[in-house]
PDB file of N, CA and C in Angstrom:
ATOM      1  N   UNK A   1      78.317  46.454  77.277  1.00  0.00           N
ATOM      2  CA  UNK A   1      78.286  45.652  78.478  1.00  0.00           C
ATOM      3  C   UNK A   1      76.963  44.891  78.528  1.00  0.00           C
ATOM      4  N   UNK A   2      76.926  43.444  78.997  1.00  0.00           N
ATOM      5  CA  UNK A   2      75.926  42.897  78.993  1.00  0.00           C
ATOM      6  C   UNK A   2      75.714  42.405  80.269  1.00  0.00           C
ATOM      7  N   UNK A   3      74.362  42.529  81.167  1.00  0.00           N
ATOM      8  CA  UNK A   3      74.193  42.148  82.444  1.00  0.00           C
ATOM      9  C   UNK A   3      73.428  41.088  82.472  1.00  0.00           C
ATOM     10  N   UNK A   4      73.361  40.416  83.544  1.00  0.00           N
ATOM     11  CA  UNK A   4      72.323  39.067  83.995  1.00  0.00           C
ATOM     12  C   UNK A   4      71.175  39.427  84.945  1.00  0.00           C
ATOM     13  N   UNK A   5      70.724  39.057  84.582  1.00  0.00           N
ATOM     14  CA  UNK A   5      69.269  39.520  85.954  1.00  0.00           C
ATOM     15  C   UNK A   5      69.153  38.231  86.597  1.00  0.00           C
ATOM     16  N   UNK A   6      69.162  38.149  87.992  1.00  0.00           N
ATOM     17  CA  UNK A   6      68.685  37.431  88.665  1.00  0.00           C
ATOM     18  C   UNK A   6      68.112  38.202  90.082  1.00  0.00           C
ATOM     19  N   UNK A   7      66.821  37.425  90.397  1.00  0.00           N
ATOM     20  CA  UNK A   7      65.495  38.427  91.262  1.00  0.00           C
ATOM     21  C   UNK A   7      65.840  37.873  92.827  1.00  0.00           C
ATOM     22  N   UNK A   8      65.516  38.765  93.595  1.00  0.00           N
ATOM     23  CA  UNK A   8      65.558  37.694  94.799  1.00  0.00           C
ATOM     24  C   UNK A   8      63.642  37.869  95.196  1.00  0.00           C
ATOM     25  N   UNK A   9      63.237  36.656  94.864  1.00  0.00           N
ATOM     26  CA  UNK A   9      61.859  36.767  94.860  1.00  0.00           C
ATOM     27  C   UNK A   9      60.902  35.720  96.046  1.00  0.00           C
ATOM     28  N   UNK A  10      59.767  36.591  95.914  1.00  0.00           N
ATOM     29  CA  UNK A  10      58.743  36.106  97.230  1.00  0.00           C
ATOM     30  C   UNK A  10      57.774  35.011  96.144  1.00  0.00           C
ATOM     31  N   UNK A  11      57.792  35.563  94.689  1.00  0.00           N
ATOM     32  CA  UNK A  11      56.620  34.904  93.863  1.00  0.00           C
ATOM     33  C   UNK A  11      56.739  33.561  93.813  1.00  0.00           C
ATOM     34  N   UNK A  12      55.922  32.953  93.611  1.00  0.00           N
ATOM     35  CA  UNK A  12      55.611  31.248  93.574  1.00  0.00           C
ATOM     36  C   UNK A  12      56.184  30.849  92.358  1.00  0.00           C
ATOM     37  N   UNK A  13      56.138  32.115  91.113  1.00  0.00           N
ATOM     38  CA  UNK A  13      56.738  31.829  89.750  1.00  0.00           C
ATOM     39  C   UNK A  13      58.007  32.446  89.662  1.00  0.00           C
ATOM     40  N   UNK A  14      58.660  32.490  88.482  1.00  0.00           N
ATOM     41  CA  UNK A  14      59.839  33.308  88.073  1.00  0.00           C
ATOM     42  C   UNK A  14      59.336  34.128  87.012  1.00  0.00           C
ATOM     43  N   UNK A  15      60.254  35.698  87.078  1.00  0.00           N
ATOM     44  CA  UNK A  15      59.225  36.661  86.142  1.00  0.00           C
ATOM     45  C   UNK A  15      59.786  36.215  85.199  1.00  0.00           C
ATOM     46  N   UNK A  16      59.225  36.845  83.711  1.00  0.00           N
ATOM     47  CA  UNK A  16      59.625  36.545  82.363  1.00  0.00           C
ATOM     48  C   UNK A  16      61.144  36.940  81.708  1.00  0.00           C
ATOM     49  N   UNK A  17      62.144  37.943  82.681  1.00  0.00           N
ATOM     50  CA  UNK A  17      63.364  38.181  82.447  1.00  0.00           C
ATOM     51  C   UNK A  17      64.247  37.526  83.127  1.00  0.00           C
ATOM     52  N   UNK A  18      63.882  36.586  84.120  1.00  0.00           N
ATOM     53  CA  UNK A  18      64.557  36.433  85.095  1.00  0.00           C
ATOM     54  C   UNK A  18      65.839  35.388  84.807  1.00  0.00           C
ATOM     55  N   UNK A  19      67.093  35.405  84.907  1.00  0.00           N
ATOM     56  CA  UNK A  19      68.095  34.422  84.485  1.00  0.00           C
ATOM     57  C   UNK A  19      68.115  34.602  83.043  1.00  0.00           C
ATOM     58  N   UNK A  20      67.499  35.960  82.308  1.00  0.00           N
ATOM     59  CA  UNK A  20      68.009  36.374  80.913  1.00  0.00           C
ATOM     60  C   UNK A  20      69.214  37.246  81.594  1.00  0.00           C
ATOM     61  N   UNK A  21      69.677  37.451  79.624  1.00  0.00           N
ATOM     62  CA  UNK A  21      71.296  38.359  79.419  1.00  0.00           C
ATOM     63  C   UNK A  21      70.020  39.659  78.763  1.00  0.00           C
ATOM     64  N   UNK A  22      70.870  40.634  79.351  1.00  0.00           N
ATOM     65  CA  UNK A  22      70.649  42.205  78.183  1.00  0.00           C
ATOM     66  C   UNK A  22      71.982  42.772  77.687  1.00  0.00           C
ATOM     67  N   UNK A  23      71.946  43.630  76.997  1.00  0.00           N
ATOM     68  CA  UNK A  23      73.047  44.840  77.654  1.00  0.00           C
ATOM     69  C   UNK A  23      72.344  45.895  77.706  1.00  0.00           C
ATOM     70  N   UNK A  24      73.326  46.540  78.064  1.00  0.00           N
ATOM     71  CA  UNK A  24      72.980  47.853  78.813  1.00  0.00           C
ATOM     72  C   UNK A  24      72.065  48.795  78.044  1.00  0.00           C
ATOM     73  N   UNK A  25      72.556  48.850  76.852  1.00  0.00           N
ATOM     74  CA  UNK A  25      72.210  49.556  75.941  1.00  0.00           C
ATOM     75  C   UNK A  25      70.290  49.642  75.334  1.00  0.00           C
ATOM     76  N   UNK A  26      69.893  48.075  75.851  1.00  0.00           N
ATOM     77  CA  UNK A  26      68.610  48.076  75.996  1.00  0.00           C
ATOM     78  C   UNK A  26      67.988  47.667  76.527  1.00  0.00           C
ATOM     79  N   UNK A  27      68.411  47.976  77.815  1.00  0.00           N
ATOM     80  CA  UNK A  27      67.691  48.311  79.286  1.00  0.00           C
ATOM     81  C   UNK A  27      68.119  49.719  79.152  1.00  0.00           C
ATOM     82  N   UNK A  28      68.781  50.619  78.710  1.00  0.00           N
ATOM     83  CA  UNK A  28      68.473  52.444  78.991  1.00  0.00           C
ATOM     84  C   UNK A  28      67.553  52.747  77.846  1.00  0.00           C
ATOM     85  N   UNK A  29      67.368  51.871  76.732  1.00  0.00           N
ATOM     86  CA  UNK A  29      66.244  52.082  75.727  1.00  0.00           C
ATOM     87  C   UNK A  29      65.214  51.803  76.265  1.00  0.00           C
ATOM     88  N   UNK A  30      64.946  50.591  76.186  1.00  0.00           N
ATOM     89  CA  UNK A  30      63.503  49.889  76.813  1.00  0.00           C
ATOM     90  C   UNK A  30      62.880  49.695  78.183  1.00  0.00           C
ATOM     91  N   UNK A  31      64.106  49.626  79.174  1.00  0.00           N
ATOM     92  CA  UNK A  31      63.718  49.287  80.733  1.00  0.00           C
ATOM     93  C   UNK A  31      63.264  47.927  80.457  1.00  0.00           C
ATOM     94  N   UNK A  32      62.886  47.620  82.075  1.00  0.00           N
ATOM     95  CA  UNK A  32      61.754  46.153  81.928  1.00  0.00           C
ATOM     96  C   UNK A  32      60.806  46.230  82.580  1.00  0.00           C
ATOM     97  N   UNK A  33      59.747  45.753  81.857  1.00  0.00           N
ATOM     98  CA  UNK A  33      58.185  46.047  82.260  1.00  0.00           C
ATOM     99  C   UNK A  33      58.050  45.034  83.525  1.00  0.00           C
ATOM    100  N   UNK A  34      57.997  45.431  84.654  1.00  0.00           N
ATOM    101  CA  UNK A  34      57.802  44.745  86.210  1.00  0.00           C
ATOM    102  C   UNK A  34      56.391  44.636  86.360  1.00  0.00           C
ATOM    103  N   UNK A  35      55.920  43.531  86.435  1.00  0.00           N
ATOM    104  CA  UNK A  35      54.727  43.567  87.316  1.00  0.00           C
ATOM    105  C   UNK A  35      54.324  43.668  88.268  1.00  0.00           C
ATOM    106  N   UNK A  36      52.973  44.728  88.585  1.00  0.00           N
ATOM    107  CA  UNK A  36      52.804  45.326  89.619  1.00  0.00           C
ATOM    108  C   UNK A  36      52.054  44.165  90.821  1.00  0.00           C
ATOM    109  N   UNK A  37      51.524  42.890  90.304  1.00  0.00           N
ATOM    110  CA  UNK A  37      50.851  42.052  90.916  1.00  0.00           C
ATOM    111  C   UNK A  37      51.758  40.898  91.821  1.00  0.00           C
ATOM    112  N   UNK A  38      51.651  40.234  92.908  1.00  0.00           N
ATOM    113  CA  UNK A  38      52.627  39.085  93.373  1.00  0.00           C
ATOM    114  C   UNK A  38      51.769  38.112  92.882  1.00  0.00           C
ATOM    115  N   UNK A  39      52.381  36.912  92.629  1.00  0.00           N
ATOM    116  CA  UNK A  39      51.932  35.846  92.855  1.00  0.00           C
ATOM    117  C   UNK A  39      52.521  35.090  93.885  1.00  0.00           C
ATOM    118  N   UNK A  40      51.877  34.818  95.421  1.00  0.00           N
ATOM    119  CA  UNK A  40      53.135  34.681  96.677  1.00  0.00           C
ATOM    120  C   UNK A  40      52.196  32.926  97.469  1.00  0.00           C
ATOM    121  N   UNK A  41      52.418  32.848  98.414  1.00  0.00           N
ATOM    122  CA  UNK A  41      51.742  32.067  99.328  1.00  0.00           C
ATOM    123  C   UNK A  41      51.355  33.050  99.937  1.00  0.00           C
ATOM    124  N   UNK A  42      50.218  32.573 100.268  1.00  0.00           N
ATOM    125  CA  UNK A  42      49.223  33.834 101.443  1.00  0.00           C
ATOM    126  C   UNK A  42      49.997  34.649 102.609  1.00  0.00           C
ATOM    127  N   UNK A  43      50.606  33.234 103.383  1.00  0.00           N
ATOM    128  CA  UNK A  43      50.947  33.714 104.512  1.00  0.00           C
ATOM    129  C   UNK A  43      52.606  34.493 104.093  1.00  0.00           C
ATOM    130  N   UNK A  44      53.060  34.821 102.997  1.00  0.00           N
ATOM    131  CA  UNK A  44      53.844  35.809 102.927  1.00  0.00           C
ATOM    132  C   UNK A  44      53.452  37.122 102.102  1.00  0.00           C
ATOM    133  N   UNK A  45      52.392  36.833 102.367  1.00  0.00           N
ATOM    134  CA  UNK A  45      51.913  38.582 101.496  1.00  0.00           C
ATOM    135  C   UNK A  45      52.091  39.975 102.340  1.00  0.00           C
ATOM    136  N   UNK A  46      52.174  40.670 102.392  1.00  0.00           N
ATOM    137  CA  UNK A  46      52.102  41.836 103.047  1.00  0.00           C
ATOM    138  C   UNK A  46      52.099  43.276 102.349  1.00  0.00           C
ATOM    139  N   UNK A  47      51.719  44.099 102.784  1.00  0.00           N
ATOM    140  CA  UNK A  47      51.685  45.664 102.172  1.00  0.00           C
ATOM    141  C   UNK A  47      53.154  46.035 101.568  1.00  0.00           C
ATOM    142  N   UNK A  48      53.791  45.424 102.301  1.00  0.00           N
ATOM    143  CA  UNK A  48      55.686  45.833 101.266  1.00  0.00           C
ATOM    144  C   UNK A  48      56.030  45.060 100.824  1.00  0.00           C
ATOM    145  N   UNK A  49      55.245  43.931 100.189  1.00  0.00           N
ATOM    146  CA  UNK A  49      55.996  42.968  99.282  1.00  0.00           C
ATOM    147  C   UNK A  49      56.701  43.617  97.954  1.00  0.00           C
ATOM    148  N   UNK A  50      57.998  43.255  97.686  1.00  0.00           N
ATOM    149  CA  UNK A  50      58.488  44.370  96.855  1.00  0.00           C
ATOM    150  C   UNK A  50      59.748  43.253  95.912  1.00  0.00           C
ATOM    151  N   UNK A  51      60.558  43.870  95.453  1.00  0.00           N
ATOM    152  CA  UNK A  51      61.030  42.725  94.114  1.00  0.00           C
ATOM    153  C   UNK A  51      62.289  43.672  94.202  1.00  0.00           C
ATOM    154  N   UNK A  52      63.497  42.996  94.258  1.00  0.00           N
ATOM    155  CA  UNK A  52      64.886  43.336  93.986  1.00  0.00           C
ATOM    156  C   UNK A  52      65.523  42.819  93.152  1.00  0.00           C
ATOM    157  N   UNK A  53      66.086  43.296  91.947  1.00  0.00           N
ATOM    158  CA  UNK A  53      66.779  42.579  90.790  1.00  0.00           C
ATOM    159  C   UNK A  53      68.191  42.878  91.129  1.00  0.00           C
ATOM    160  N   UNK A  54      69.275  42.193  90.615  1.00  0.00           N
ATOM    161  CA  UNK A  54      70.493  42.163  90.688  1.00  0.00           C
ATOM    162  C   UNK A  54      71.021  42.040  89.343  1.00  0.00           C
ATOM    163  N   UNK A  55      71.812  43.167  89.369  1.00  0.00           N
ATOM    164  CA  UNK A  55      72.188  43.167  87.681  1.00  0.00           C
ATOM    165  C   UNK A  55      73.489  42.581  88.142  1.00  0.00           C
ATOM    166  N   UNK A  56      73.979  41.749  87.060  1.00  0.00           N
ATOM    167  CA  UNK A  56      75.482  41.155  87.541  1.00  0.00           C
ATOM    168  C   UNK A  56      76.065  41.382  85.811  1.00  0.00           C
ATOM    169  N   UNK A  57      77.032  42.018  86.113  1.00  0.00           N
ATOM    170  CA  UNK A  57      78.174  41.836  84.519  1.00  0.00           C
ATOM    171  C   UNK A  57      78.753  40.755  84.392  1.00  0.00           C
ATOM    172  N   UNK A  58      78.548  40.285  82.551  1.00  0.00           N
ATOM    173  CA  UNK A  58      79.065  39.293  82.410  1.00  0.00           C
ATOM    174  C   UNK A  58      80.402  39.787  81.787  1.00  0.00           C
ATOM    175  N   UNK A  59      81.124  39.026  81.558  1.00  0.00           N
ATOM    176  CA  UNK A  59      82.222  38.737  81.554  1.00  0.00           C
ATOM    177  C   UNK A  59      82.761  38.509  79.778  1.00  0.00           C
TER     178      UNK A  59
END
């Protein structure tokens, strides 16, 4: 099975996986290295700024 990542994000950029394909098989090998830093506009920063990925199956 192969999934899509797309982020719902606060960052000013897009991370380095973002709108890639995996499968499954290595994301339970490798995972993906998330960065712990935002890059945001000021006035949306806050103590819970946080990052949600959406795995979607392709087809």
């Amino acid at each position: 099975m192969e999934v899509w990542i797309k982020a719902n994000r606060i960052d000013t950029q897009p991370l380095s996986f973002e709108g890639k394909v995996f499968s499954g098989v290595y994301l339970m090998a490798n995972g993906l290295e998330i960065p712990n830093n935002h890059i945001v506009d000021r006035k949306m920063r806050n103590d819970y700024s946080g990052r949600v990925l959406y795995l979607e199956k392709m087809e």
